[in-house]
N, C-alpha and C. Protein backbone atom coordinates (compact mmCIF):
# COMPACT_ATOMS: atom_id res chain seq x y z
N UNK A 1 10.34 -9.73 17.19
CA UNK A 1 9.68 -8.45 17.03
C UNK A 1 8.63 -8.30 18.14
N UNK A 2 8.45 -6.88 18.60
CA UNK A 2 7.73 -6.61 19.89
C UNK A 2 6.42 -6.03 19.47
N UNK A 3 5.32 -7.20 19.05
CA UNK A 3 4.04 -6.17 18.91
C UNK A 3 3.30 -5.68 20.17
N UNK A 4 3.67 -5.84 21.45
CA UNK A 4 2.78 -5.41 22.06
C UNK A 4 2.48 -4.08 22.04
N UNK A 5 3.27 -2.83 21.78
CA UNK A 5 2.97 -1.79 21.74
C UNK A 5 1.36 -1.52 20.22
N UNK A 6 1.49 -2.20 19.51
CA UNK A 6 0.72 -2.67 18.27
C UNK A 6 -0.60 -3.39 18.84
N UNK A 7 -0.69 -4.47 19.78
CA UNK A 7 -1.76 -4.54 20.26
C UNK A 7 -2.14 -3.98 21.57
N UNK A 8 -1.75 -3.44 22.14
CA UNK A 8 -1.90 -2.46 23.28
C UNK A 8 -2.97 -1.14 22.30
N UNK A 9 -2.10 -0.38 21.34
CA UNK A 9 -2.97 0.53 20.06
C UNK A 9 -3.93 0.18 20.19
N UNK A 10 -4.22 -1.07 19.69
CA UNK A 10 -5.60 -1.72 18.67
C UNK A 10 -6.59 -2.24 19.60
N UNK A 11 -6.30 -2.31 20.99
CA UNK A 11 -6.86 -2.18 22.27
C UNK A 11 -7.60 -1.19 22.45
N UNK A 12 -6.61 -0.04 22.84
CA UNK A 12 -7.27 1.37 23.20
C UNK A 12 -8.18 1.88 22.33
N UNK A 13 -7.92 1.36 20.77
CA UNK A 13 -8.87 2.11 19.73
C UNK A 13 -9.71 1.77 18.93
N UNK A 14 -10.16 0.06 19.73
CA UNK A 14 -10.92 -0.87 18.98
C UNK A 14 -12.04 -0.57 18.35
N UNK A 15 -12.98 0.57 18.90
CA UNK A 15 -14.19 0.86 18.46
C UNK A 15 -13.93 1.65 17.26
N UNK A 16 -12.61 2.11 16.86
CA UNK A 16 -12.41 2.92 15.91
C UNK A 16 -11.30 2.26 14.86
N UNK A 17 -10.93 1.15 15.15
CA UNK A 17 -10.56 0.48 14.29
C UNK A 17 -10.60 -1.10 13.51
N UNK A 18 -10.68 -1.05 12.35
CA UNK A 18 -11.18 -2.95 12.10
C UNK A 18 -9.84 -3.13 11.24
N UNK A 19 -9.14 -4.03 12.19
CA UNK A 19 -7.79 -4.91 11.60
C UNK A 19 -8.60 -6.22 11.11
N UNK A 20 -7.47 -6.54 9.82
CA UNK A 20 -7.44 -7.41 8.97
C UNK A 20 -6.56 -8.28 8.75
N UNK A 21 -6.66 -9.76 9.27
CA UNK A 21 -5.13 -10.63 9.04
C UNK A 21 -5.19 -11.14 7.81
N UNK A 22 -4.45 -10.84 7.17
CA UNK A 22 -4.12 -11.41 5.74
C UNK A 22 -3.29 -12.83 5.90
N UNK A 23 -3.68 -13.25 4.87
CA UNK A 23 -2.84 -14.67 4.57
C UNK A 23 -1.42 -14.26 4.26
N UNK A 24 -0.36 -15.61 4.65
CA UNK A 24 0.87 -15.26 4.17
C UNK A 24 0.93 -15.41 2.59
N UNK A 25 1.85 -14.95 2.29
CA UNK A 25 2.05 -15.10 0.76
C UNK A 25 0.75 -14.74 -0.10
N UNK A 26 -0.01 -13.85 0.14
CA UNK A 26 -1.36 -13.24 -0.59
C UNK A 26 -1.07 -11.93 -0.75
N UNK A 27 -0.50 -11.06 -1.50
CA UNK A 27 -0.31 -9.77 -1.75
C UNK A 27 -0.91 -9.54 -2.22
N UNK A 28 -1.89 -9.79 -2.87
CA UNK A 28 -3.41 -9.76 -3.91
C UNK A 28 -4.07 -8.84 -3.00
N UNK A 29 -4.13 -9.69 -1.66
CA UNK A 29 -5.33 -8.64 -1.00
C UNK A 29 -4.85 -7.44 0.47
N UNK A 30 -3.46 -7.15 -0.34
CA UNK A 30 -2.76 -6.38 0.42
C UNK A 30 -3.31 -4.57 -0.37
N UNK A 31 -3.93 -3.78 -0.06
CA UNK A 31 -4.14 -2.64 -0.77
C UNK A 31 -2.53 -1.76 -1.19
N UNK A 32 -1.63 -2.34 0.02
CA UNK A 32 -0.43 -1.44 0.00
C UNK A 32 0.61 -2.11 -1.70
N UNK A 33 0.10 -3.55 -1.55
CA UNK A 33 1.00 -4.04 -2.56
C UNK A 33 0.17 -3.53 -3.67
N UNK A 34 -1.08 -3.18 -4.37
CA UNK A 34 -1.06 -2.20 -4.88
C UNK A 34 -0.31 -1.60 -5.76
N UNK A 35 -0.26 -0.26 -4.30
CA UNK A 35 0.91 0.88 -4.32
C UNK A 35 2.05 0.40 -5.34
N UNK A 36 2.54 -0.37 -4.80
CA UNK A 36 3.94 -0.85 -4.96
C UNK A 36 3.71 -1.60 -6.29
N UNK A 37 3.05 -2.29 -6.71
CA UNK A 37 2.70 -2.32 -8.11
C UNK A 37 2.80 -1.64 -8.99
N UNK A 38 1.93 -0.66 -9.04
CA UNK A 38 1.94 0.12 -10.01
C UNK A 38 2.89 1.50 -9.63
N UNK A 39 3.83 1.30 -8.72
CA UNK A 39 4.76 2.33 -8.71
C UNK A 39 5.94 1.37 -9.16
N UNK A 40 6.28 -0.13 -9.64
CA UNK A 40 7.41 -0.36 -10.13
C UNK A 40 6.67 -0.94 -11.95
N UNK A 41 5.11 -1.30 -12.15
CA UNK A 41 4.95 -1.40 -13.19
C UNK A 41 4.95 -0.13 -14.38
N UNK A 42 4.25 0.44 -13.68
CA UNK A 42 3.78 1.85 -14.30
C UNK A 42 4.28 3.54 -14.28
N UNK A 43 5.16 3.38 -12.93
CA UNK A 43 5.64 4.89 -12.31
C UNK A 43 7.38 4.78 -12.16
N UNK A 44 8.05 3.83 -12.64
CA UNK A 44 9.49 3.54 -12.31
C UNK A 44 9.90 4.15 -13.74
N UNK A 45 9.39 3.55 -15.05
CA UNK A 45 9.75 3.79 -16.48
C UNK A 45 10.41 2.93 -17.07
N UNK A 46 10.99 2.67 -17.99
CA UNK A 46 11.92 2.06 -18.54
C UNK A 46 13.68 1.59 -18.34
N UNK A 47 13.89 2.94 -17.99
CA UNK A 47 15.21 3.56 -17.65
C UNK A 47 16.13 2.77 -16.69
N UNK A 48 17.06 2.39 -17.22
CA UNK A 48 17.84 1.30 -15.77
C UNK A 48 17.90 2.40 -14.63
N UNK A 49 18.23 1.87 -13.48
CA UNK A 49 18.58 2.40 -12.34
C UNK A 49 20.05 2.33 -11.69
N UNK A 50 20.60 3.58 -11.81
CA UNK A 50 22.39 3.63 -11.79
C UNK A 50 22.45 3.02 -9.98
N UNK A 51 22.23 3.73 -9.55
CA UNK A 51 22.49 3.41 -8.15
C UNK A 51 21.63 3.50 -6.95
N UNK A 52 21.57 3.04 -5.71
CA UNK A 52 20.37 3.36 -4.67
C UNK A 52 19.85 4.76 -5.11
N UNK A 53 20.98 5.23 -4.57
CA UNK A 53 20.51 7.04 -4.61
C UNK A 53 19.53 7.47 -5.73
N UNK A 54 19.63 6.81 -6.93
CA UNK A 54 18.62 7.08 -7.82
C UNK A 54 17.36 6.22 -8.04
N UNK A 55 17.41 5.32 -7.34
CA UNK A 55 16.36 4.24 -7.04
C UNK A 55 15.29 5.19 -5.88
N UNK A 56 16.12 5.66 -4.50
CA UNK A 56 15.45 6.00 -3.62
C UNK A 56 14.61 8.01 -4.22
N UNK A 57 15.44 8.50 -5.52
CA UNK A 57 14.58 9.46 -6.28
C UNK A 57 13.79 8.90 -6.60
N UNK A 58 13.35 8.23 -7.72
CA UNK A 58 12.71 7.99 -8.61
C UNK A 58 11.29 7.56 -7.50
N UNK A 59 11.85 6.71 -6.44
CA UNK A 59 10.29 6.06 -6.20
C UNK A 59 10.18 7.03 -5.43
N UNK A 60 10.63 8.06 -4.61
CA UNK A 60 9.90 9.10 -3.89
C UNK A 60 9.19 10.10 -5.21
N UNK A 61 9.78 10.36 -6.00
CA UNK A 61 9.11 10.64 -7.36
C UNK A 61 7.47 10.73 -7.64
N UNK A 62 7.89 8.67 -7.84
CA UNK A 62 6.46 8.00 -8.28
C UNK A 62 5.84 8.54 -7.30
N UNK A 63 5.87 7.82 -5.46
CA UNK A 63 4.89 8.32 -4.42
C UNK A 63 4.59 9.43 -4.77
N UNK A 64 5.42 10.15 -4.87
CA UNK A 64 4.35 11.92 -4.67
C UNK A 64 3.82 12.05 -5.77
N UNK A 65 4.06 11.79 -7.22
CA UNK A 65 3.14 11.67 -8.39
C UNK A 65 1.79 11.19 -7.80
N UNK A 66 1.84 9.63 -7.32
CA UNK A 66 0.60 9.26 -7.03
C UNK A 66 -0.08 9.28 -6.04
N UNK A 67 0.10 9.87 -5.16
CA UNK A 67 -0.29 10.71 -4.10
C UNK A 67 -1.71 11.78 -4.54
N UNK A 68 -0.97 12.29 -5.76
CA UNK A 68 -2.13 13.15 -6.22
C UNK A 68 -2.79 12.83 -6.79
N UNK A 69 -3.47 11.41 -7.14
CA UNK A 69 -3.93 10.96 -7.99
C UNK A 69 -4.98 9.84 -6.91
N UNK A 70 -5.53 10.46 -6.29
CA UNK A 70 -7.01 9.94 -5.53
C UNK A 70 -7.91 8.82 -6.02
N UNK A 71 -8.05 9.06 -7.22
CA UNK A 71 -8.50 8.40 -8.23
C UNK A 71 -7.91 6.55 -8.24
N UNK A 72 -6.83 6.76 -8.25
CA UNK A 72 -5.79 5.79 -9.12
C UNK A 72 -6.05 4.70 -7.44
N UNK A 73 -4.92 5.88 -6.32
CA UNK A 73 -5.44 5.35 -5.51
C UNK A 73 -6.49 4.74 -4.48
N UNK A 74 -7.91 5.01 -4.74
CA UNK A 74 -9.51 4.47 -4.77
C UNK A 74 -9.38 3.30 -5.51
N UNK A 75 -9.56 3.34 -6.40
CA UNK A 75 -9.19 2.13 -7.44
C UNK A 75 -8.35 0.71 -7.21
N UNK A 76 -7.59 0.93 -6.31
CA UNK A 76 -6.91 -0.04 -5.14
C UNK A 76 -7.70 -0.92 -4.33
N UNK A 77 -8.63 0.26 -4.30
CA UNK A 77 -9.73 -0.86 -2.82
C UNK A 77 -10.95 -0.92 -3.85
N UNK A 78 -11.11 -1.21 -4.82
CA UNK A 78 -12.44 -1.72 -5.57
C UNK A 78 -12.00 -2.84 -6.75
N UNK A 79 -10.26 -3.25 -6.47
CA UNK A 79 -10.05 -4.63 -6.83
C UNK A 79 -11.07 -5.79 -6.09
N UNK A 80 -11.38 -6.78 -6.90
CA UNK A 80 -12.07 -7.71 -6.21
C UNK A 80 -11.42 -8.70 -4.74
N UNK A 81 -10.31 -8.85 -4.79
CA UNK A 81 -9.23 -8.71 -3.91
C UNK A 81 -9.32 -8.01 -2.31
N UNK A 82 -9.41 -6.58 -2.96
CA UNK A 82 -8.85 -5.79 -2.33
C UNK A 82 -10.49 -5.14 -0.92
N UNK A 83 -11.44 -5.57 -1.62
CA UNK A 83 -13.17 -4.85 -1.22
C UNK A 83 -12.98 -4.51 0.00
N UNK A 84 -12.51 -5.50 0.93
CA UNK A 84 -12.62 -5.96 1.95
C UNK A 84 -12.69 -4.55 2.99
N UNK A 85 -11.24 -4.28 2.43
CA UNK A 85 -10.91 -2.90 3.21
C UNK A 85 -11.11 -1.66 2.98
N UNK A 86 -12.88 -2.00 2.19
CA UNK A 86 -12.79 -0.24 1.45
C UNK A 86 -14.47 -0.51 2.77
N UNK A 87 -14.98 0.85 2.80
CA UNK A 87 -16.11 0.82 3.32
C UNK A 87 -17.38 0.92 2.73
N UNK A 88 -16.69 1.11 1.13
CA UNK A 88 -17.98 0.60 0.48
C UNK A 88 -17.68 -0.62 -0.58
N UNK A 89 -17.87 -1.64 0.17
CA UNK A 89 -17.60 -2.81 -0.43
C UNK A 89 -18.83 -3.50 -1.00
């Protein structure tokens, strides 16, 4: 995989951005895993899943459900975990 275009970015825009290397195997303090948490604990449902095609509904579904929900997603970065990457930690 070719990050230089990725650190070339984070070059040009250093004063405006603070990257974070996470540990491998730590999804705890991933904010995105999160997301993805509570869109297969909480936002998927019960309901088996017939095929991709209804896999790839449902979670575009959840996203845009929780999309609107500011709240839910804030709440992500004030896990103890998660502080790191909020700016009011």
């Amino acid at each position: 995989m070719d990050y230089k275009p990725v650190r070339q970015y984070v070059n040009e825009h250093r004063t405006q951005l603070r990257v974070y290397f996470l540990p491998k195997r730590a999804p705890e303090f991933n904010p995105d895993e999160q997301v993805w948490n509570e869109i297969k604990n909480n936002r998927l449902g019960k309901q088996p899943i017939k095929n991709k095609a209804d896999l790839k509904e449902r979670i575009i579904f959840a996203l845009d459900s929780l999309k609107h929900n500011a709240e839910r997603i804030s709440s992500f970065f004030r896990l103890e975990d998660t502080k790191y990457a909020s700016n009011v930690a």
